[in-house]
Protein backbone atom coordinates (compact mmCIF):
# COMPACT_ATOMS: atom_id res chain seq x y z
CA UNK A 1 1.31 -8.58 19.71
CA UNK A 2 -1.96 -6.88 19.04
CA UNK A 3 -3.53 -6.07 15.46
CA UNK A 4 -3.95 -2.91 14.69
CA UNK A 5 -7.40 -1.61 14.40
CA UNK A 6 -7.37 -1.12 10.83
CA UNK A 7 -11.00 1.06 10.46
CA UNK A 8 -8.91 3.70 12.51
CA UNK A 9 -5.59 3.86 11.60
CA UNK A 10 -3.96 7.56 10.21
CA UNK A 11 -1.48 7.49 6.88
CA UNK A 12 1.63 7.24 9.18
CA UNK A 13 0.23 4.70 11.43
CA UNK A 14 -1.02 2.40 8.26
CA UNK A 15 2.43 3.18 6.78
CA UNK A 16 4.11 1.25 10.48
CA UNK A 17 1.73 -1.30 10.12
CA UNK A 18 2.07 -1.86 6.88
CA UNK A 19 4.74 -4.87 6.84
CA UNK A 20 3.06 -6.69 9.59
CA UNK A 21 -0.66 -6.23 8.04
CA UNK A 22 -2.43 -8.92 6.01
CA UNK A 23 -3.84 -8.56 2.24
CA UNK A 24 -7.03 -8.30 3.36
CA UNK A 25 -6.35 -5.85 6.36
CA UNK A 26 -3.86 -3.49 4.05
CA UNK A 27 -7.42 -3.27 1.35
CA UNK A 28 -9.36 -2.45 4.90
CA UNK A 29 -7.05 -0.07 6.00
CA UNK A 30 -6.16 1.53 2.61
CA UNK A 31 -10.03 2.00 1.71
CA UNK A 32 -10.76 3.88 4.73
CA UNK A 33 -8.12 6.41 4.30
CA UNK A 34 -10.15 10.11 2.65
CA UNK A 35 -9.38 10.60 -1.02
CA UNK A 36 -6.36 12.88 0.29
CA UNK A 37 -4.87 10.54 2.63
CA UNK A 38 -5.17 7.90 0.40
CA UNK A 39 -3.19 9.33 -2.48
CA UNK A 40 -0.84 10.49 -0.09
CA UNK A 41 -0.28 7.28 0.80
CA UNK A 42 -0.56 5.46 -2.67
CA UNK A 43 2.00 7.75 -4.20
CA UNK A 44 4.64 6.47 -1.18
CA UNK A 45 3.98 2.60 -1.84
CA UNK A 46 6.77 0.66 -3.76
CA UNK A 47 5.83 -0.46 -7.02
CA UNK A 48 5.29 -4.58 -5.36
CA UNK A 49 3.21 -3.21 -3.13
CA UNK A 50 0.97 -0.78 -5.66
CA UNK A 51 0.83 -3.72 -7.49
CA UNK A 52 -0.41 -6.29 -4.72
CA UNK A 53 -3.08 -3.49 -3.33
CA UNK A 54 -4.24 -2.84 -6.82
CA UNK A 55 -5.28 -6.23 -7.39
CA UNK A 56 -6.50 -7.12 -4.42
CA UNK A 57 -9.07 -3.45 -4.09
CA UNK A 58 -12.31 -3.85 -5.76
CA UNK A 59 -12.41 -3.50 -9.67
CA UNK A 60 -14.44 -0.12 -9.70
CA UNK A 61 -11.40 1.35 -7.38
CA UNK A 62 -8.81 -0.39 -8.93
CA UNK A 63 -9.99 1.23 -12.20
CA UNK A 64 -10.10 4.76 -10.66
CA UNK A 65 -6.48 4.52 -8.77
CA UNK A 66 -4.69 3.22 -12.36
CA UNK A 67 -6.45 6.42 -14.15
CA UNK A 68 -4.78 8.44 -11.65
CA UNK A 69 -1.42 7.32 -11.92
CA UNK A 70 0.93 8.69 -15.13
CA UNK A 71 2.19 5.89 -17.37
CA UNK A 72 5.07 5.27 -16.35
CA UNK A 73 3.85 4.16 -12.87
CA UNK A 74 1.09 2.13 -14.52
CA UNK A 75 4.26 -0.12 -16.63
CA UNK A 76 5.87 -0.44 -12.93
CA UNK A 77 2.53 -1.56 -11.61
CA UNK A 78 2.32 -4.05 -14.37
CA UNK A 79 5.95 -5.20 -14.32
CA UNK A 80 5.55 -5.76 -10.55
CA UNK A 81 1.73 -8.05 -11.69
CA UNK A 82 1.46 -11.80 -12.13
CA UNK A 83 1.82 -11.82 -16.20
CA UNK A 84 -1.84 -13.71 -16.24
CA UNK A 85 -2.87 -10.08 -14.83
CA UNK A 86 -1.33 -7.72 -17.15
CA UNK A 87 -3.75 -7.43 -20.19
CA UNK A 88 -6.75 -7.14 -17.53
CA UNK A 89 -4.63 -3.92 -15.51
CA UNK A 90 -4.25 -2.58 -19.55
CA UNK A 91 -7.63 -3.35 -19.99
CA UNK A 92 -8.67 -0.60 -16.90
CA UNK A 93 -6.63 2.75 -18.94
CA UNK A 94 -7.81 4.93 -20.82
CA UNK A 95 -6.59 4.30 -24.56
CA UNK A 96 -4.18 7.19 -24.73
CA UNK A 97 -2.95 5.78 -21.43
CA UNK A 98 -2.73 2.46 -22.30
CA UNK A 99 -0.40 3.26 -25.50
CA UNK A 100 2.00 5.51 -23.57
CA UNK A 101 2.13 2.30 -21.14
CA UNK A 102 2.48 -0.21 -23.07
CA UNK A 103 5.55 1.56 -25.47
CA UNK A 104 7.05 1.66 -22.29
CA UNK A 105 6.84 -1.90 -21.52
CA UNK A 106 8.57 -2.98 -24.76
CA UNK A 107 11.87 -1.33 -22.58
CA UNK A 108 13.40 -3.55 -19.90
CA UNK A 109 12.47 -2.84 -16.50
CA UNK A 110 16.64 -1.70 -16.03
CA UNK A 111 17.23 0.48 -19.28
CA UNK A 112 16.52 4.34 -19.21
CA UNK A 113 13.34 3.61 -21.31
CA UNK A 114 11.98 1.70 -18.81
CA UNK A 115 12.25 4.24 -16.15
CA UNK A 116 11.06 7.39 -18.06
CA UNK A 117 7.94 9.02 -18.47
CA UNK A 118 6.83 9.78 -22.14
CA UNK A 119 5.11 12.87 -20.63
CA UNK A 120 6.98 16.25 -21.53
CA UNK A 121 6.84 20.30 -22.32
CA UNK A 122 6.98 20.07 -26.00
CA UNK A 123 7.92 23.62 -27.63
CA UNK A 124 8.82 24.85 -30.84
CA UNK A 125 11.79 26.69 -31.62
CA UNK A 126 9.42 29.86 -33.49
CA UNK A 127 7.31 29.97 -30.33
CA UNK A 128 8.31 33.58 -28.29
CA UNK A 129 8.54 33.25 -24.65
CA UNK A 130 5.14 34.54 -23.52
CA UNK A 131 3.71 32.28 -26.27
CA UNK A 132 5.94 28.93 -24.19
CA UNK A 133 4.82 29.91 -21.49
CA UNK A 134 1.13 29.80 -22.07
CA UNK A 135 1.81 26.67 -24.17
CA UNK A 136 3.19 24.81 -21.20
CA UNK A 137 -0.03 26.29 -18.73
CA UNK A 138 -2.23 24.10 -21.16
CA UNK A 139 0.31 20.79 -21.11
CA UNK A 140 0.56 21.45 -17.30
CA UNK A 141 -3.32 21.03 -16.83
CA UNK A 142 -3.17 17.79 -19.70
CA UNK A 143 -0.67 16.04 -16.96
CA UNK A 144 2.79 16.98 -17.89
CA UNK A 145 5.05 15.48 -16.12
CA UNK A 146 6.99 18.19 -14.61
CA UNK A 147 7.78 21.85 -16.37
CA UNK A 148 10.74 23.26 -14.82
CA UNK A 149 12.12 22.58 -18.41
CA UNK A 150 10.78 22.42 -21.80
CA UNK A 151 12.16 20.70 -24.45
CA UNK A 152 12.34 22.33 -28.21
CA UNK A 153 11.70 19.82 -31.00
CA UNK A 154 11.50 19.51 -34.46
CA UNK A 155 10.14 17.16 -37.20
CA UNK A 156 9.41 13.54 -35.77
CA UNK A 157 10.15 14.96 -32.34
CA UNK A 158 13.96 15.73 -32.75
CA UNK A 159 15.42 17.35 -29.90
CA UNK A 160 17.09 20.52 -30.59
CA UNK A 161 17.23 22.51 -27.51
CA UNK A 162 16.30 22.78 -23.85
CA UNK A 163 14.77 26.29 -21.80
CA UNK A 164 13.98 26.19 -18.63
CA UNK A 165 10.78 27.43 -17.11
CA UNK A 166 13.06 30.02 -15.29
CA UNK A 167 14.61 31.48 -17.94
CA UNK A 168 10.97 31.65 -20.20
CA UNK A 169 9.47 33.99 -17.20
CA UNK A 170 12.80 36.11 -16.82
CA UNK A 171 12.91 36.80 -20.88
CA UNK A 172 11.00 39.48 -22.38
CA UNK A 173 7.59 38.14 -23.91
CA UNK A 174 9.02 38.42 -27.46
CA UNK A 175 11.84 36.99 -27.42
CA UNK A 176 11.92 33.72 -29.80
CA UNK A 177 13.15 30.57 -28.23
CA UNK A 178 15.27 29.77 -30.59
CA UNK A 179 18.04 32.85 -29.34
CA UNK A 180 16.64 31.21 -26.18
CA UNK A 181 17.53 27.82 -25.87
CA UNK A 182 19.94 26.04 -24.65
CA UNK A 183 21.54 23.76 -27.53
CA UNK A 184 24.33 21.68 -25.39
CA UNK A 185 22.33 18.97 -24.17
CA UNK A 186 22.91 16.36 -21.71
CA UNK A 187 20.65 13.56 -22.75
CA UNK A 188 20.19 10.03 -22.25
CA UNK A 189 20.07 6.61 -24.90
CA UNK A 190 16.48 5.16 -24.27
CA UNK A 191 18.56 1.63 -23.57
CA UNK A 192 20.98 2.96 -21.14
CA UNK A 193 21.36 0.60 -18.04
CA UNK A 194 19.92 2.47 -15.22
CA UNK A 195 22.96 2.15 -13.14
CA UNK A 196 24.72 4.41 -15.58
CA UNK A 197 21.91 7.01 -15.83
CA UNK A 198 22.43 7.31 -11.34
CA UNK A 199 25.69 8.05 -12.46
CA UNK A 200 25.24 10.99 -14.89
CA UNK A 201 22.48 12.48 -12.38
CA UNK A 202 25.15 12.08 -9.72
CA UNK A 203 27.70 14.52 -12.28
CA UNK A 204 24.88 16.80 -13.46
CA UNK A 205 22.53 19.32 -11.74
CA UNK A 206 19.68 18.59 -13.38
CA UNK A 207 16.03 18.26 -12.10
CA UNK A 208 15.25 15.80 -14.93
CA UNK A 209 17.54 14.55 -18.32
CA UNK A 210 15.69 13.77 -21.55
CA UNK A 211 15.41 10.13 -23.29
CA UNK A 212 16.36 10.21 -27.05
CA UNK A 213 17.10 6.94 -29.46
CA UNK A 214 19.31 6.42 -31.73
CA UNK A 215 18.24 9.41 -33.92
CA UNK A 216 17.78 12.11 -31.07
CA UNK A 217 14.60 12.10 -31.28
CA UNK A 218 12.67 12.70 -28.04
CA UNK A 219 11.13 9.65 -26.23
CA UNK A 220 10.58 10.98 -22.60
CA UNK A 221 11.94 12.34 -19.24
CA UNK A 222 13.97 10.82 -16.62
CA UNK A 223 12.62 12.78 -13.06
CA UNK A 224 14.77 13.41 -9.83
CA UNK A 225 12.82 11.18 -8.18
CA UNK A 226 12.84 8.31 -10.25
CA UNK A 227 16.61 8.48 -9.73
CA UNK A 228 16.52 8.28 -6.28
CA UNK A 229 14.55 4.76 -6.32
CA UNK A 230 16.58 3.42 -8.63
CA UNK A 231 19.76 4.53 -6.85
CA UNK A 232 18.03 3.32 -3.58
CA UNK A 233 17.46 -0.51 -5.54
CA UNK A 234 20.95 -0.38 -6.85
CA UNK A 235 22.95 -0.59 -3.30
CA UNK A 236 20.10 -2.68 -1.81
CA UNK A 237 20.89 -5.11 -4.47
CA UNK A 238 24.72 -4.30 -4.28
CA UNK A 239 24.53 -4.83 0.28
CA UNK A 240 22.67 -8.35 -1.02
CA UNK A 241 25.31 -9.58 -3.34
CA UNK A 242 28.27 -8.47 -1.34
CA UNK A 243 26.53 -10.45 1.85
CA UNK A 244 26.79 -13.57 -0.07
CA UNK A 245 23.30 -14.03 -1.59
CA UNK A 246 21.76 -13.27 -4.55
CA UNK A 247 19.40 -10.20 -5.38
CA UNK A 248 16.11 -10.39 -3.94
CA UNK A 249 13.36 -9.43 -5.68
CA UNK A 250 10.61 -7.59 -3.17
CA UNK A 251 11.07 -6.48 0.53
CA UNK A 252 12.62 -9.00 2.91
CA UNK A 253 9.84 -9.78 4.59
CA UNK A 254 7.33 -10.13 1.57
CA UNK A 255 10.21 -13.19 0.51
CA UNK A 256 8.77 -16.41 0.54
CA UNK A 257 10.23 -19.39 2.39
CA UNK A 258 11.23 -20.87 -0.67
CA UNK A 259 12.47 -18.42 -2.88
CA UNK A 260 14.70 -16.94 0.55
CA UNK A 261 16.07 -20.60 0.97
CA UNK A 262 16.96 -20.96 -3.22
CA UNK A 263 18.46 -17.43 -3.17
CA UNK A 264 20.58 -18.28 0.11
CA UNK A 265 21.42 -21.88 -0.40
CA UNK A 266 23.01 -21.79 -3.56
CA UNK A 267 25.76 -18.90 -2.75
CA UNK A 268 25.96 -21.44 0.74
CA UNK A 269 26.77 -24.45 -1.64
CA UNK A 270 29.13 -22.70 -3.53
CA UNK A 271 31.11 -21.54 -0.88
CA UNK A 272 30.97 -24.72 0.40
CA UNK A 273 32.36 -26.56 -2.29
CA UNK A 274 35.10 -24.11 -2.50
CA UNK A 275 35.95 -24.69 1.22
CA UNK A 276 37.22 -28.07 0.17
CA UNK A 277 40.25 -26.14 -1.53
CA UNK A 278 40.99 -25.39 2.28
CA UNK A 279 40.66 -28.98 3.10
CA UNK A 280 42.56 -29.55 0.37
CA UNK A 281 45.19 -27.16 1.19
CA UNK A 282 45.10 -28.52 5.18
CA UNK A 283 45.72 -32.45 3.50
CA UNK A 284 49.12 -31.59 1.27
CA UNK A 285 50.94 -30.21 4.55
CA UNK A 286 49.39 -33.04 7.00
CA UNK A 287 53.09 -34.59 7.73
CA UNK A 288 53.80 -30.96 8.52
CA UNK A 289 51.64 -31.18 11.51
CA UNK A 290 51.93 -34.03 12.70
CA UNK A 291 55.94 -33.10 13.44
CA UNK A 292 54.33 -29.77 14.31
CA UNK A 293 51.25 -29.45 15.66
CA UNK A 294 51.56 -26.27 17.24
CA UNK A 295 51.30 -24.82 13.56
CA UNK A 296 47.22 -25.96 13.70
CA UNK A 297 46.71 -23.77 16.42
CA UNK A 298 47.47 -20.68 14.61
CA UNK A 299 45.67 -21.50 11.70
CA UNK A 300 41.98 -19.99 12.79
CA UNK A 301 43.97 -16.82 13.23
CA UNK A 302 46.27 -16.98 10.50
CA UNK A 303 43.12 -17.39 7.57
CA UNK A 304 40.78 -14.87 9.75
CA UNK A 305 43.65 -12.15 9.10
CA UNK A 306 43.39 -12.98 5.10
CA UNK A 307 39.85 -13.51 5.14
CA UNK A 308 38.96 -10.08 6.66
CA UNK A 309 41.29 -7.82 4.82
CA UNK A 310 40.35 -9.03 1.68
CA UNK A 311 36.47 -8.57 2.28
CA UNK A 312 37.46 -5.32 3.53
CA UNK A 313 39.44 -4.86 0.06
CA UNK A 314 37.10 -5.78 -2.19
CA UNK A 315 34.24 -4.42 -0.23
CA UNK A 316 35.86 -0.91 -0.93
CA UNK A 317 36.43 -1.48 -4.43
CA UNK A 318 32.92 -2.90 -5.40
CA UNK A 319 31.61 0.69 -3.81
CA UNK A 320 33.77 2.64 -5.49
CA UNK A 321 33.22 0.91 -8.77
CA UNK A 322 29.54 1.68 -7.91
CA UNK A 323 30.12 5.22 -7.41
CA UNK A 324 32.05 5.40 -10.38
CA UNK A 325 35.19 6.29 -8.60
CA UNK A 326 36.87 3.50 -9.65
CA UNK A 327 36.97 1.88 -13.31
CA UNK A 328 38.33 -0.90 -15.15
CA UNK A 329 41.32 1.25 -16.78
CA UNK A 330 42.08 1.92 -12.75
CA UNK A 331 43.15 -1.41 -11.97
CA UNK A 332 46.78 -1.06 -11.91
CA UNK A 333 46.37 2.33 -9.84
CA UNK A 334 44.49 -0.23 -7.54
CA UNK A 335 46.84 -2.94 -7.35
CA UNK A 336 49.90 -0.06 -6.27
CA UNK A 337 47.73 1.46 -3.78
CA UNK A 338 46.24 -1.79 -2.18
CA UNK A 339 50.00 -3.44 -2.50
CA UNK A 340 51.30 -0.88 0.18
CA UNK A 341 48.39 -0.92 2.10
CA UNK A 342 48.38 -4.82 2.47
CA UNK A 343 52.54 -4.12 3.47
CA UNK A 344 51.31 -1.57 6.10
CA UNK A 345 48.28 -3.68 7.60
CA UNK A 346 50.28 -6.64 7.16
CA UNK A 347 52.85 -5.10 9.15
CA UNK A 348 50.66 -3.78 12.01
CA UNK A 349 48.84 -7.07 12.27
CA UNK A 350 52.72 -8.79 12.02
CA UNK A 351 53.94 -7.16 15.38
CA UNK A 352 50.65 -7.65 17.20
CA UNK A 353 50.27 -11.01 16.31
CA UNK A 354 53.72 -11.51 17.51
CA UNK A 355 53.06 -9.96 20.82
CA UNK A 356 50.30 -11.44 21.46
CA UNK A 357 51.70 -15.06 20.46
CA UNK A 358 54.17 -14.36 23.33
CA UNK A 359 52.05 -13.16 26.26
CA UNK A 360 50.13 -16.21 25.10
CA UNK A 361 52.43 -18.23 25.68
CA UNK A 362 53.30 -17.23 28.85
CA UNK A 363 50.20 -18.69 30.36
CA UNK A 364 50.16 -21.65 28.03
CA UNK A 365 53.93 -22.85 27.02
CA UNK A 366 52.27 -24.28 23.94
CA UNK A 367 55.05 -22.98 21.95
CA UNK A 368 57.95 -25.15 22.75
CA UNK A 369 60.88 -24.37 23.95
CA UNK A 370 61.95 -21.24 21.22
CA UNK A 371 58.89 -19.51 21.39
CA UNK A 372 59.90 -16.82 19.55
CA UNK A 373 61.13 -18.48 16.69
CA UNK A 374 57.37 -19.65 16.44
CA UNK A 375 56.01 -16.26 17.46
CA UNK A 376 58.00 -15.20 14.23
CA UNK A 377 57.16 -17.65 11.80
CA UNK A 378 53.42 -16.28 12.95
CA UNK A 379 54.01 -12.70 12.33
CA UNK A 380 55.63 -13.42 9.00
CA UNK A 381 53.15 -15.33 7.80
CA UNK A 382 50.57 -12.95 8.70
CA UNK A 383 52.16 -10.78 6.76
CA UNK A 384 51.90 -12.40 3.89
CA UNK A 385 48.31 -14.05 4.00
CA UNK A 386 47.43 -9.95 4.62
CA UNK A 387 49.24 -8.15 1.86
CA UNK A 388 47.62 -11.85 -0.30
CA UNK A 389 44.49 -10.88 1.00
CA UNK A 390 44.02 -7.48 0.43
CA UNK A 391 45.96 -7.94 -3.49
CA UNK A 392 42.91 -11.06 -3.70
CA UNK A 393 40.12 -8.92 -2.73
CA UNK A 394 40.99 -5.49 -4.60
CA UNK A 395 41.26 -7.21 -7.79
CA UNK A 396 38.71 -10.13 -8.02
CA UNK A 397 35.47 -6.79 -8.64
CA UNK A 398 37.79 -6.01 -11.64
CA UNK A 399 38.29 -9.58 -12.88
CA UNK A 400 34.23 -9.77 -12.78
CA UNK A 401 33.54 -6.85 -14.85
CA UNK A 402 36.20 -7.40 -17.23
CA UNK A 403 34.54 -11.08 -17.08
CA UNK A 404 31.20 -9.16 -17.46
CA UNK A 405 29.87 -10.38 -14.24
CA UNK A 406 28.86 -7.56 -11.36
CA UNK A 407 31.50 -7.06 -9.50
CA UNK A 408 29.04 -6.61 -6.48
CA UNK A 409 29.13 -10.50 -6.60
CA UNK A 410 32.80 -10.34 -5.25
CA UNK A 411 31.02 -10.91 -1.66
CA UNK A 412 33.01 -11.20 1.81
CA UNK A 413 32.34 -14.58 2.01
CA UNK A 414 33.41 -15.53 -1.40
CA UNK A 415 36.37 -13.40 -0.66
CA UNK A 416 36.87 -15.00 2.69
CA UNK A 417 36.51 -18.64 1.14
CA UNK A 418 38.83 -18.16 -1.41
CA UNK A 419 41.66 -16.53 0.47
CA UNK A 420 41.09 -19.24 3.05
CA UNK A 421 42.55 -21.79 1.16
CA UNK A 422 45.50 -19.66 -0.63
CA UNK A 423 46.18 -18.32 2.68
CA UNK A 424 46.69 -21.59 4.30
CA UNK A 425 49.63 -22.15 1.74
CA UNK A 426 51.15 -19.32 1.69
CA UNK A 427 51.22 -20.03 6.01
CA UNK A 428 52.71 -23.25 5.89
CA UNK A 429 54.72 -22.48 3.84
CA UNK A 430 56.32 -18.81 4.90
CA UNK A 431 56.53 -20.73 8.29
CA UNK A 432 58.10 -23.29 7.27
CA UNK A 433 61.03 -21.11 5.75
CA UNK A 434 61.15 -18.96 9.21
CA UNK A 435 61.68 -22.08 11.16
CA UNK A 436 64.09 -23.63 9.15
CA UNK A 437 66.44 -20.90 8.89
CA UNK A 438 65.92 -20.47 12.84
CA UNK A 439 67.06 -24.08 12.67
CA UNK A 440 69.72 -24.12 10.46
């Protein structure tokens, strides 16, 4: 594979080349770029990657590309920067800049605070509409944030109403804001998880929500598209967990060796530690196979069946939990629903697992001589290792968030694992019941 000639390359041909492109050739390619192209481009980077081009640029542009950026992209910047770098990257903004920047820092990088920007339309409730609307052409030009709303305050920045920029134009000039405003307000805690702020964008039509503490008073803005990366993190993270490893914490390929084997390996342990429970299970029915051993060669089959409707289960339920289709109150509409589910898949899996036990057998004779006293004790098992499975998997997501775990952590192989070894019991011994009463 060639390397691209980075002196030449256009926005959308730097952004393909971007994952395969060194430090040094990303700074070559990036400083090339016109003023135009270059922001462009800057504006589309992740915050790791702002963060890895902005200390790797010269200081004299590294300076002039953090002055561009509002503050709340500066904290992400400096959240994403070894810590040994973060007073040097304050040390570049302007001092108005680097106060709005650091207050936002003292959030967590998940809470609503983190996210927002402290930037606003500030208005006053005695202001008339023509006198808004000049008001917000002046905070538009000092790097507002956005204006399709401003937000009426009082005293110590109390938030008392909302107009939007649509409504200011359509008014006549002298009408006051405060017959204006809107004074039901949807409005977000300034330590609300950002999970739960996806989810009250997801209920509300709203271009952006406002930040308030404990006191209402205003703190900043939540944006559209602030939303959308954080709902784009959220199932990245959620795919991760529920494929059996834990979150990772840049792109994949940006990973290093290390850090991809720590974050793999350890779910890997764990599951295989638990797969001595199937062992386990296997060694208390041992004298069962030995009389039997046809019952071994069922077993693959018989666990698979568990193993896959209860990742299927639980893979449902962590979504919908995510979604906020689904809460903990729900569980018991869960366990009805997933109950006759597990009878119905159960049953389809039942007859074609008998079926196909038969035709099997009529190439092999493996069965013995009452093959479909075996082919029975198959389906019935089935059965039950589905309707165990999918019961197992629909309610493990709720026993981790009532345990205050994610329930995104209920994975399809931890699933799998664990319904391996239940499953293995519950064949034995359903089987064992079919054949002796076909015996007695």
């Amino acid at each position: 594979m060639t390397t691209p000639d980075v002196d030449s390359l256009s926005v959308v041909e730097l952004t393909e080349a971007w994952p395969a492109l060194s430090d040094e050739d990303r700074v070559q390619g990036f400083v090339m770029l016109s003023w135009e192209d270059a922001e462009e481009f800057f504006s589309h980077l992740s915050a790791h990657d702002a963060a890895e081009l902005v200390l790797n640029i010269p200081e004299y542009d590294r300076q002039r590309w953090l002055r561009s950026l509002p503050p709340d992209d500066v904290a992400d910047i400096v959240q994403e920067a070894p810590e040994e770098e973060h007073e040097a990257i304050l040390g570049l903004l302007e001092p108005s800049v680097r106060e709005e920047t650091v207050a936002l820092l003292a959030y967590d990088e998940d809470d609503a605070g983190g996210l927002m920007t402290p930037r606003y339309a500030r208005l006053q409730a005695g202001m008339t509409a023509a006198e808004a609307i000049d008001y917000l052409r002046q905070q538009k030009s000092q790097n507002a944030e956005i204006i399709y709303y401003g937000y009426v305050v009082e005293a110590e920045d109390r938030l008392v109403g909302v107009v939007s920029f649509r409504e200011l134009v359509m008014s006549p000039p002298e009408q006051k804001l405060r017959d204006l405003m809107t004074t039901e307000i949807v409005t977000i805690p300034e330590d609300m998880d950002q999970e739960e702020v996806s989810r009250i964008y997801a209920h509300e039509d709203l271009l952006c929500l406002p930040v308030v503490d404990a006191e209402g008073c205003m703190k900043g803005i939540v944006t559209a598209d602030d939303i959308v990366d954080v709902v784009d993190e959220e199932a990245t993270e959620d795919m991760q967990k529920i494929g059996g490893t834990e979150a990772l914490d840049a792109p994949y390929l940006q990973v290093g060796f290390l850090e991809m084997l720590r974050k793999r390996g350890v779910w890997l342990i764990l599951l295989l530690l638990l797969g001595f429970f199937t062992v386990e299970a296997m060694g208390r029915y041992e004298e069962e196979l030995r009389k039997l051993v046809v019952l071994s060669l069922f077993i693959p089959l018989i666990i698979s069946c568990g193993g896959n409707t209860g990742s299927q289960a639980s893979t449902l339920v962590v979504r919908a939990m995510a979604l906020d289709e689904v809460r903990l109150r729900d569980w018991w509409r869960v366990v009805k629903r997933e109950f006759v589910m597990g009878l119905g898949l159960g049953t389809l899996l039942a007859v074609a697992g008998v079926l196909a036990a038969l035709l099997w057998n009529m190439f092999s004779s493996r069965m013995g001589s009452e093959p479909m006293h075996m082919a029975t004790a198959v389906g019935g098992s089935i059965l039950c290792v589905v309707l165990w499975g999918t019961l197992a998997g629909s309610m493990l997501p709720f026993l981790l968030r009532r345990c205050g775990a994610d329930p995104a952590s209920a994975s399809a192989p931890l699933v799998a694992t664990l319904v391996d070894a239940s499953g293995l019991v519950i064949y034995f011994t359903v089987a064992g019941l079919i054949l002796q009463c076909f015996a007695a």
